[in-house]
N, C-alpha and C. Protein backbone atom coordinates (compact mmCIF):
# COMPACT_ATOMS: atom_id res chain seq x y z
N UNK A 1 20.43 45.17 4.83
CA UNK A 1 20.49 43.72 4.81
C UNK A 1 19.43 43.11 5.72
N UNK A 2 19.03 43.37 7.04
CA UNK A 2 17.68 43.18 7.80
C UNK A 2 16.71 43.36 6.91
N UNK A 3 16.60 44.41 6.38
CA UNK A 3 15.43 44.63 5.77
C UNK A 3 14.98 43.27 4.58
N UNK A 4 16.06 43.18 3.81
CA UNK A 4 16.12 42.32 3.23
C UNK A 4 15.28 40.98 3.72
N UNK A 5 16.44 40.77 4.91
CA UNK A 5 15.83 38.98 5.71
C UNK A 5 14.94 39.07 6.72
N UNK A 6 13.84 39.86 6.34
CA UNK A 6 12.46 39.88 6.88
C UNK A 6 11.74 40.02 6.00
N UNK A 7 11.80 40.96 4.62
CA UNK A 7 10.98 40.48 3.55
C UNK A 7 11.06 39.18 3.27
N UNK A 8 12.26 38.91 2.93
CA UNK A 8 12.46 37.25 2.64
C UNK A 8 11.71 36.20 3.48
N UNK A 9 11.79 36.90 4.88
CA UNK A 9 10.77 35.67 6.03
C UNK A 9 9.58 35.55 5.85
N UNK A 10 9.43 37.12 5.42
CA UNK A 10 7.41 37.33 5.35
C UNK A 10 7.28 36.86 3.77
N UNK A 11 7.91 36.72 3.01
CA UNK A 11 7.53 35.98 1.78
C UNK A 11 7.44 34.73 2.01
N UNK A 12 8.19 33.88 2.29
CA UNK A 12 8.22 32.26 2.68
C UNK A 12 7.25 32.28 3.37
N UNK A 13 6.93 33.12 4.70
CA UNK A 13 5.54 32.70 5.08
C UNK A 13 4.25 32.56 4.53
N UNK A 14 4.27 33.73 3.89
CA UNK A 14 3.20 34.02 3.18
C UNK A 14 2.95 32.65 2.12
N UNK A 15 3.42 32.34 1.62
CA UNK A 15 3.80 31.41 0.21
C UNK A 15 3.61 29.87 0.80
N UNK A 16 4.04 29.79 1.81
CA UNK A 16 3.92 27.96 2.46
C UNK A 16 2.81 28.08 3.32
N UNK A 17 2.36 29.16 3.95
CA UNK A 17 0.84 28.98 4.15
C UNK A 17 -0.15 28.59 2.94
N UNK A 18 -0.02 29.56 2.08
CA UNK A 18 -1.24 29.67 0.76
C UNK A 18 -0.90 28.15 -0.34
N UNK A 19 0.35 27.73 -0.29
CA UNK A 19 0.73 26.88 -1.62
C UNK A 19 -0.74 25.57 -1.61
N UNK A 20 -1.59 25.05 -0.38
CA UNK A 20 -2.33 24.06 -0.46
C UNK A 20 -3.23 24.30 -0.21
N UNK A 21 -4.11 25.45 -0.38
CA UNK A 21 -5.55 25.97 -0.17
C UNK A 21 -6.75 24.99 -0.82
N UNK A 22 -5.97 24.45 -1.59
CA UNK A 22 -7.08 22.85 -2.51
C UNK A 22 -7.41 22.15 -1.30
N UNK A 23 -6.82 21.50 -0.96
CA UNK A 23 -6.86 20.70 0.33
C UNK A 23 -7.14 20.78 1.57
N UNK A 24 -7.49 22.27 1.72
CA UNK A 24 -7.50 22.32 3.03
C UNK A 24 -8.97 22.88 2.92
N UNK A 25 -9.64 22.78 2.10
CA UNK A 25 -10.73 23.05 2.38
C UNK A 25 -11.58 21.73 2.13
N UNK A 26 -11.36 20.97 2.08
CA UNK A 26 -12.02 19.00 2.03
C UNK A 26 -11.13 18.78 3.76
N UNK A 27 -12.67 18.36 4.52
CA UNK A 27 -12.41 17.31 5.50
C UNK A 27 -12.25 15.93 4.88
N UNK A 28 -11.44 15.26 5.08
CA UNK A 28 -10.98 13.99 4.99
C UNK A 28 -11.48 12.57 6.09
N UNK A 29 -12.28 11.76 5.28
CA UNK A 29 -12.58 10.44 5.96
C UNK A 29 -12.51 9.10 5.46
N UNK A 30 -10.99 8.90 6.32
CA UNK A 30 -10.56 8.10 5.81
C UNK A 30 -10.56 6.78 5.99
N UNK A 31 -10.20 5.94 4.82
CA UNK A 31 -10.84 3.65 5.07
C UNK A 31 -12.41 4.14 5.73
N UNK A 32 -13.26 4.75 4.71
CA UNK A 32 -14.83 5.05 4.74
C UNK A 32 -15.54 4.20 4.35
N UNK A 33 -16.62 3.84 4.86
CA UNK A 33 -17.74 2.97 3.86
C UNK A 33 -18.97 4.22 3.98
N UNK A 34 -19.62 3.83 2.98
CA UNK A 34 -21.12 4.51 2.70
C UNK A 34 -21.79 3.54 3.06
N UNK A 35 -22.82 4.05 4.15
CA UNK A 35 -23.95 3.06 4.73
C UNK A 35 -25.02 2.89 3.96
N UNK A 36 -25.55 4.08 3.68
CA UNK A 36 -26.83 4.60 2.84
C UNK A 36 -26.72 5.13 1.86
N UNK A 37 -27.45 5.46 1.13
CA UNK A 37 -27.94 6.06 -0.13
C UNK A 37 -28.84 6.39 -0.31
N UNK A 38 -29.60 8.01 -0.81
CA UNK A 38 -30.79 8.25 -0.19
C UNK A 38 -31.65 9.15 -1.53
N UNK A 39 -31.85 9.38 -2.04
CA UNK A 39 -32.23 10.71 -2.93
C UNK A 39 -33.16 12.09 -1.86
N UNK A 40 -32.78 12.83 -1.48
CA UNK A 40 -32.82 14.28 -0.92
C UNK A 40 -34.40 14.50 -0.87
N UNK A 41 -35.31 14.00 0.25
CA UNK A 41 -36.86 14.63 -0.01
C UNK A 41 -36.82 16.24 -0.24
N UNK A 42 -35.59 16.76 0.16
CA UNK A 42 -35.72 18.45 -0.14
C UNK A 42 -35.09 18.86 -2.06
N UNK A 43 -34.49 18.02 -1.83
CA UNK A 43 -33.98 18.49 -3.08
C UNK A 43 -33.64 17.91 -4.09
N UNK A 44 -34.13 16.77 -4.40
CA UNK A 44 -34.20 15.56 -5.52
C UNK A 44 -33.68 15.32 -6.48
N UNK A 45 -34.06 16.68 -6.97
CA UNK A 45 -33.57 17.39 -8.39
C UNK A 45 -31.78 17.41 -8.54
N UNK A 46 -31.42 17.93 -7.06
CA UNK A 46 -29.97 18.57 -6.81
C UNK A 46 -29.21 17.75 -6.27
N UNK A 47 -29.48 16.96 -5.53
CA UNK A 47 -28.48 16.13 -4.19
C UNK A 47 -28.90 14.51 -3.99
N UNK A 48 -27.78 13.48 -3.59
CA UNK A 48 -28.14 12.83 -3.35
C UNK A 48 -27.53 12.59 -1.78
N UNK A 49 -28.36 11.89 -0.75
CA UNK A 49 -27.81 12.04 0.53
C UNK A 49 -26.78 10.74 0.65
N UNK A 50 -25.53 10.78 1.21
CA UNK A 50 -24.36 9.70 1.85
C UNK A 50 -24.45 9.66 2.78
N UNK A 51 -24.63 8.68 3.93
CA UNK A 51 -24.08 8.71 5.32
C UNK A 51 -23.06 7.84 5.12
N UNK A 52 -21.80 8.27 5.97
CA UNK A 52 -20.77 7.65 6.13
C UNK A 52 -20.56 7.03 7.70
N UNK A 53 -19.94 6.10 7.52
CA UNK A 53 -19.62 5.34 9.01
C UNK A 53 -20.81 5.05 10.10
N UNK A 54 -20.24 4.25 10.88
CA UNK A 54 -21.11 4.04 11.64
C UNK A 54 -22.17 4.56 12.51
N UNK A 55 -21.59 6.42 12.53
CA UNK A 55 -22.57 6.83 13.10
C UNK A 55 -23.34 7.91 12.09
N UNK A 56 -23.38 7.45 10.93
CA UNK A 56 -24.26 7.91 9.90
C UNK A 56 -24.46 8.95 9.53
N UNK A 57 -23.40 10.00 9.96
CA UNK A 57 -23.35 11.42 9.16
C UNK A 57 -23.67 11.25 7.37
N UNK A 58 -24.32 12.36 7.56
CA UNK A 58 -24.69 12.68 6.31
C UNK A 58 -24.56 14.04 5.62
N UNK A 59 -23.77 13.40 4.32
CA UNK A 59 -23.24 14.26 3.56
C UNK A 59 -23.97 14.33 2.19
N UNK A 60 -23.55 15.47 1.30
CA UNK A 60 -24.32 15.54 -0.24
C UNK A 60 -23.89 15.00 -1.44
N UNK A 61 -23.99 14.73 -2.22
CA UNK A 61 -23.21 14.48 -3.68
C UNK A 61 -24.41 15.24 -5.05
N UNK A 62 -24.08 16.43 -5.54
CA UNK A 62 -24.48 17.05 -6.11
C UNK A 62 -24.76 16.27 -7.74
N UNK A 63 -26.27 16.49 -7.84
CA UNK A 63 -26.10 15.89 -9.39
C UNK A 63 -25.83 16.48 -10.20
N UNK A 64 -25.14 17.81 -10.14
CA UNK A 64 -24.80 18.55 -11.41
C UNK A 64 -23.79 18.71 -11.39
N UNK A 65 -22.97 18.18 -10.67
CA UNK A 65 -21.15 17.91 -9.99
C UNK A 65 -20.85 17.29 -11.87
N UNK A 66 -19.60 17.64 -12.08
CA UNK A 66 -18.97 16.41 -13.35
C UNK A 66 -18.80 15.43 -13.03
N UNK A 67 -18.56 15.34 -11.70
CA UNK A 67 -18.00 14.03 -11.07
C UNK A 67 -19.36 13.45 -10.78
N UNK A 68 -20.73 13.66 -10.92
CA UNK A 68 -21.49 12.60 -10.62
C UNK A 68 -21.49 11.19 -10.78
N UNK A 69 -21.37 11.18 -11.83
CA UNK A 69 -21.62 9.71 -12.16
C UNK A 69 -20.41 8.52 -11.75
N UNK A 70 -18.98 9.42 -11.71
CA UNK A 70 -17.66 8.48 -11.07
C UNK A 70 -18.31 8.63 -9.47
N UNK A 71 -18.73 9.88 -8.92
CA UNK A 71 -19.11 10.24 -7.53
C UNK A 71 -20.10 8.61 -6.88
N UNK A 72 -20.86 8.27 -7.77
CA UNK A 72 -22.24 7.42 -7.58
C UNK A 72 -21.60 6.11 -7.77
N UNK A 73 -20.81 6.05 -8.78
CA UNK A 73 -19.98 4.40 -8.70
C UNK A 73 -19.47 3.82 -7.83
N UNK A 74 -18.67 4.77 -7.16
CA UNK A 74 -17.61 4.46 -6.14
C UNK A 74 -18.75 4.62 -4.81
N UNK A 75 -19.68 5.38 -4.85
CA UNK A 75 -20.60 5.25 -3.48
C UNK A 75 -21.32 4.03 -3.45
N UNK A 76 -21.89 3.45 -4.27
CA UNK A 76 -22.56 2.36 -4.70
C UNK A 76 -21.63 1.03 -4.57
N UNK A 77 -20.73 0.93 -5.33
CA UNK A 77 -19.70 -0.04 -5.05
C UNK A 77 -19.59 0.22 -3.09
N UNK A 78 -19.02 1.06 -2.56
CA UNK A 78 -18.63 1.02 -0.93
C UNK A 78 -20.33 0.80 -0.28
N UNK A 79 -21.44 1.03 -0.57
CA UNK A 79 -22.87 0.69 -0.27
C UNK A 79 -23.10 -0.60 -0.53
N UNK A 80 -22.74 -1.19 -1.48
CA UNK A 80 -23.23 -2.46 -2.23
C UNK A 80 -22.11 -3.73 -1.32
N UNK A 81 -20.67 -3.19 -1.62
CA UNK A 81 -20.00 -4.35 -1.33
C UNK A 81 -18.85 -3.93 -0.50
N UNK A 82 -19.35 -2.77 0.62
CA UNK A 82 -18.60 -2.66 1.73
C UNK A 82 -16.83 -2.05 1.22
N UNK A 83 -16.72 -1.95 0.31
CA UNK A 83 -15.52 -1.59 -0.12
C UNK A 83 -15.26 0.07 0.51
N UNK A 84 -13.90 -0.19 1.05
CA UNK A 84 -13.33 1.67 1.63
C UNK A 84 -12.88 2.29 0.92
N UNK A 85 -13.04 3.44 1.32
CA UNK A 85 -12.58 4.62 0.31
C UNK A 85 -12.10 6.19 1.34
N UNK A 86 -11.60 6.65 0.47
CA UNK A 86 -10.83 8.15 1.65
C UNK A 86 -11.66 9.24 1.10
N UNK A 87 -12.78 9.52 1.16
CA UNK A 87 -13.80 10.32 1.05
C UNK A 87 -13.32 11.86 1.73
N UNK A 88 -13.42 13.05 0.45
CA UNK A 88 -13.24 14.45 0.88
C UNK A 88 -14.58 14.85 0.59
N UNK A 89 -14.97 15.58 2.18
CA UNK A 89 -16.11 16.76 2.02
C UNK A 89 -15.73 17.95 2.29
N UNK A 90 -16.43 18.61 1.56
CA UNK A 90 -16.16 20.22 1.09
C UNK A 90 -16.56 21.19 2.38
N UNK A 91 -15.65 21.85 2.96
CA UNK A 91 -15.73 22.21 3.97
C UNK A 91 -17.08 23.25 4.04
N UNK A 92 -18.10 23.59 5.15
CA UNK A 92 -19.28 24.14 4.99
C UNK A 92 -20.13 23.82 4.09
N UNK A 93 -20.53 22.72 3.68
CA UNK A 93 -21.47 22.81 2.29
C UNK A 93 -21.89 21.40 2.52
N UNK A 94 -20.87 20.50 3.35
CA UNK A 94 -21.24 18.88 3.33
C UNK A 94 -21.30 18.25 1.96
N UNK A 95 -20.65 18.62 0.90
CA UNK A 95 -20.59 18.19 -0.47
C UNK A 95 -19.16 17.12 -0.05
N UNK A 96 -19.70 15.59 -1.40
CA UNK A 96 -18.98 14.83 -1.20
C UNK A 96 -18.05 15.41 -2.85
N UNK A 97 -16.24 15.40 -2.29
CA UNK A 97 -16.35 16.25 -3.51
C UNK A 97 -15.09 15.33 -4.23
N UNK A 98 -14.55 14.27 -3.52
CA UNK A 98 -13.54 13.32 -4.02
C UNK A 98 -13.94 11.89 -3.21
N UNK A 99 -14.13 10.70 -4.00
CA UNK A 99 -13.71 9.73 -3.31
C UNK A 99 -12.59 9.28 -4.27
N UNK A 100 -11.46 8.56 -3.01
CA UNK A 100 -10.08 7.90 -3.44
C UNK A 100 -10.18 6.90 -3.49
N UNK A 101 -9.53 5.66 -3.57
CA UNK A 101 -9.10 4.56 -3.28
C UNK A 101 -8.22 4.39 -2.19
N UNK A 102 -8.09 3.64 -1.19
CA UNK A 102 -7.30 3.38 -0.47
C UNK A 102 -6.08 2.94 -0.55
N UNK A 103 -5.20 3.51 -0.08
CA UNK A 103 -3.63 3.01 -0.40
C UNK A 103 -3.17 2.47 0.45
């Protein structure tokens, strides 16, 4: 019966660690504006540059993403007319890989 309710522990652990691995690899920045908008002197072809917030980190938005073109609306709209958004970047890579709407 021990044996039992320690597999059982190390399963639940195992399982509620791993269940949100989507998410946990996007840093989250959240009620964001996009300052800039830049096209990539390195890579033109591939990336377009975001800085976010006031102190102007800069992140990527891939043009071969599916999401480009929703990716570029919603950056443009928060560039153009200050509008926030809850912006996920892709952890190590600086890819912009969700913008939300604010709730």
């Amino acid at each position: 019966m021990k044996t039992w309710t320690y597999l059982l522990l190390l399963f639940t652990l195992i399982t509620s660690c791993s269940s949100n691995s989507e998410s946990q690899k996007l840093t989250w920045y959240n009620n964001a504006t996009i300052n800039n908008i830049l096209e990539d002197p390195d890579k033109p072809e591939e990336v377009v540059r975001v800085a976010i917030g006031i102190s102007a980190q800069v992140f990527y938005i891939s043009k071969k993403s599916s999401d480009y073109k929703t990716l570029m609306e919603k950056a443009n709209l928060s560039f153009k007319k200050g509008k926030t958004y809850n912006i996920g970047i892709e952890n190590k890579t600086n890819m912009v890989k969700e913008i939300n709407e604010v709730k």
